[in-house]
Protein backbone atom coordinates (compact mmCIF):
# COMPACT_ATOMS: atom_id res chain seq x y z
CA UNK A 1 0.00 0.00 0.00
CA UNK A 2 1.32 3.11 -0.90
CA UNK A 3 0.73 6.46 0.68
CA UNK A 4 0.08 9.58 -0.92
CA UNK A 5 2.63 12.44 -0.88
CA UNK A 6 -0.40 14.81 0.67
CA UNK A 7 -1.45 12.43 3.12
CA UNK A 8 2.21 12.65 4.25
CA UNK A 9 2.88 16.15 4.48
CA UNK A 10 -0.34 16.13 6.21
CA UNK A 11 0.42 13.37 8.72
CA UNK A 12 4.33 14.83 9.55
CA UNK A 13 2.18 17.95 11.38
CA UNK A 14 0.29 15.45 13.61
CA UNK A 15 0.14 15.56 17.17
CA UNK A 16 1.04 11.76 18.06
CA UNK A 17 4.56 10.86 17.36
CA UNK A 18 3.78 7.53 16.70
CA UNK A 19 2.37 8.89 13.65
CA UNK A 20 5.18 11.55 12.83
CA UNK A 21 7.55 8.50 13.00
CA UNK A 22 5.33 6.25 11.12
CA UNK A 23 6.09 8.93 8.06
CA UNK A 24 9.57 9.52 9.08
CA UNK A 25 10.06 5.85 8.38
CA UNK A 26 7.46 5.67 5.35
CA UNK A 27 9.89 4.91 1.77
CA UNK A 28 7.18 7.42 0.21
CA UNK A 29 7.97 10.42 2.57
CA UNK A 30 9.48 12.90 0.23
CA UNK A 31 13.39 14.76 1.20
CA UNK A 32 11.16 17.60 2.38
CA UNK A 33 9.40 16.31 4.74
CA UNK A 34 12.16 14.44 5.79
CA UNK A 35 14.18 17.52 6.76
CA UNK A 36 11.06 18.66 8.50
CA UNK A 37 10.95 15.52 10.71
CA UNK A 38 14.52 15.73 11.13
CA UNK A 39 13.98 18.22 13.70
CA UNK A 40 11.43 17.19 15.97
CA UNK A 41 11.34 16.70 19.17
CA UNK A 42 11.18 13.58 19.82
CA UNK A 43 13.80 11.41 19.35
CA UNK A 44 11.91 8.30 18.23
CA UNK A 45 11.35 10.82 15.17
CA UNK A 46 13.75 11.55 14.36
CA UNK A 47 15.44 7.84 14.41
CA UNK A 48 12.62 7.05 11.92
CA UNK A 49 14.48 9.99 9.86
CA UNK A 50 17.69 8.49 10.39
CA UNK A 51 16.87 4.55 9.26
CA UNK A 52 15.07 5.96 5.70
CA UNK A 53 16.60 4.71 2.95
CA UNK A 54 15.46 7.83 1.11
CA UNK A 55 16.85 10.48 3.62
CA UNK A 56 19.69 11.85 1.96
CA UNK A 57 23.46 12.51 3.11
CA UNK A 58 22.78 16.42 3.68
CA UNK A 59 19.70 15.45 6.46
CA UNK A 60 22.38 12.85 7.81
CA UNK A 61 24.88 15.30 7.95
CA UNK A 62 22.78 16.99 10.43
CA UNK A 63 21.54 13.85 11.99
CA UNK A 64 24.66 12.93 12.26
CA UNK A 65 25.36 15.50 15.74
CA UNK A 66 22.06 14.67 17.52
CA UNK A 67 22.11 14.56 20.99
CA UNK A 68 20.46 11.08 21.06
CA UNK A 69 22.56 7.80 20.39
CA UNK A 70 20.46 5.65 19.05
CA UNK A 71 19.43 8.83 16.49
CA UNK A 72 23.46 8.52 15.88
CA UNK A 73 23.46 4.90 15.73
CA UNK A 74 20.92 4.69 12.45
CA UNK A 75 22.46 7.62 10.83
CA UNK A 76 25.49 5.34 10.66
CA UNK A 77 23.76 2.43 9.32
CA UNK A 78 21.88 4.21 6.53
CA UNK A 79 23.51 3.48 3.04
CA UNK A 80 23.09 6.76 2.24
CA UNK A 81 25.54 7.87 4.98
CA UNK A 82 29.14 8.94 3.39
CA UNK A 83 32.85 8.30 5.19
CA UNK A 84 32.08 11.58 5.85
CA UNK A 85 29.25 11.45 7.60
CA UNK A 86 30.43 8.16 9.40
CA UNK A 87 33.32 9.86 10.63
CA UNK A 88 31.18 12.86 12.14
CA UNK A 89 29.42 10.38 13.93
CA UNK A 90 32.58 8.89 15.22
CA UNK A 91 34.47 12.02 16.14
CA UNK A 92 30.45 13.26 17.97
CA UNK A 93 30.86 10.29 20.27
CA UNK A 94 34.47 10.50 21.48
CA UNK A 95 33.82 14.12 22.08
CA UNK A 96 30.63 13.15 24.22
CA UNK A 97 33.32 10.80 26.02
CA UNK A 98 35.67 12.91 26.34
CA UNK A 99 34.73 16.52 26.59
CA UNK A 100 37.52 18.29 27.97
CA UNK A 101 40.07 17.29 25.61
C-alpha cells in the first residue's frame, strides 16, 4: 500500500509521534518532509528519519550531531551515509566521552 505524498505532508504535522515517525520511516515520505521531521522533538522521530533509505546525506549530515545515540546509531547504518558522515558520527561520540580534551 502506498501512501500519498499529501497524506504525508499532512500526517508529519500530527500531534502523536507515533504517527510523525510512522512517516519519518514511510519509503514514500518525500526529502522535504524528511528535513522537517529531522527536527522534531522527539527522538523516536527523528530515528525514523535516520533509518530511511530515502533520507539523503545532507539530512544525515545533520543527523549525524544529535544529541540522542540511538538517532546517531541509524544515521550510521543508513547506506546513504558517506565516510564523511560516518566519521562525524565517530568524532560526535568521542567528544561526548571525552569533553575536555
Amino acid at each position: 500500500m502506498t501512501s500519498s505524498l499529501e497524506s504525508l505532508t499532512l500526517l508529519a504535522r500530527a500531534v502523536d509521534c507515533l504517527v510523525r515517525y510512522g512517516v519519518a520511516s514511510n519509503p514514500n515520505t518525500t526529502p522535504e518532509t524528511l528535513t522537517i521531521l529531522a527536527q522534531d522533538e522527539d527522538w523516536g522521530v527523528r530515528c525514523g528519519v535516520a533509518n530511511n533509505l530515502n533520507t539523503p546525506p545532507e539530512i544525515l549530515t545533520i543527523l549525524a550531531r544529535d544529541e540522542d545515540a540511538s538517532v546517531r546509531y541509524w544515521v550510521a547504518q543508513n547506506p546513504n551515509a558517506t565516510r564523511e558522515i560516518i566519521q562525524t558520527v565517530r568524532a560526535y561520540e568521542f567528544y561526548l566521552q571525552h569533553p575536555t580534551l
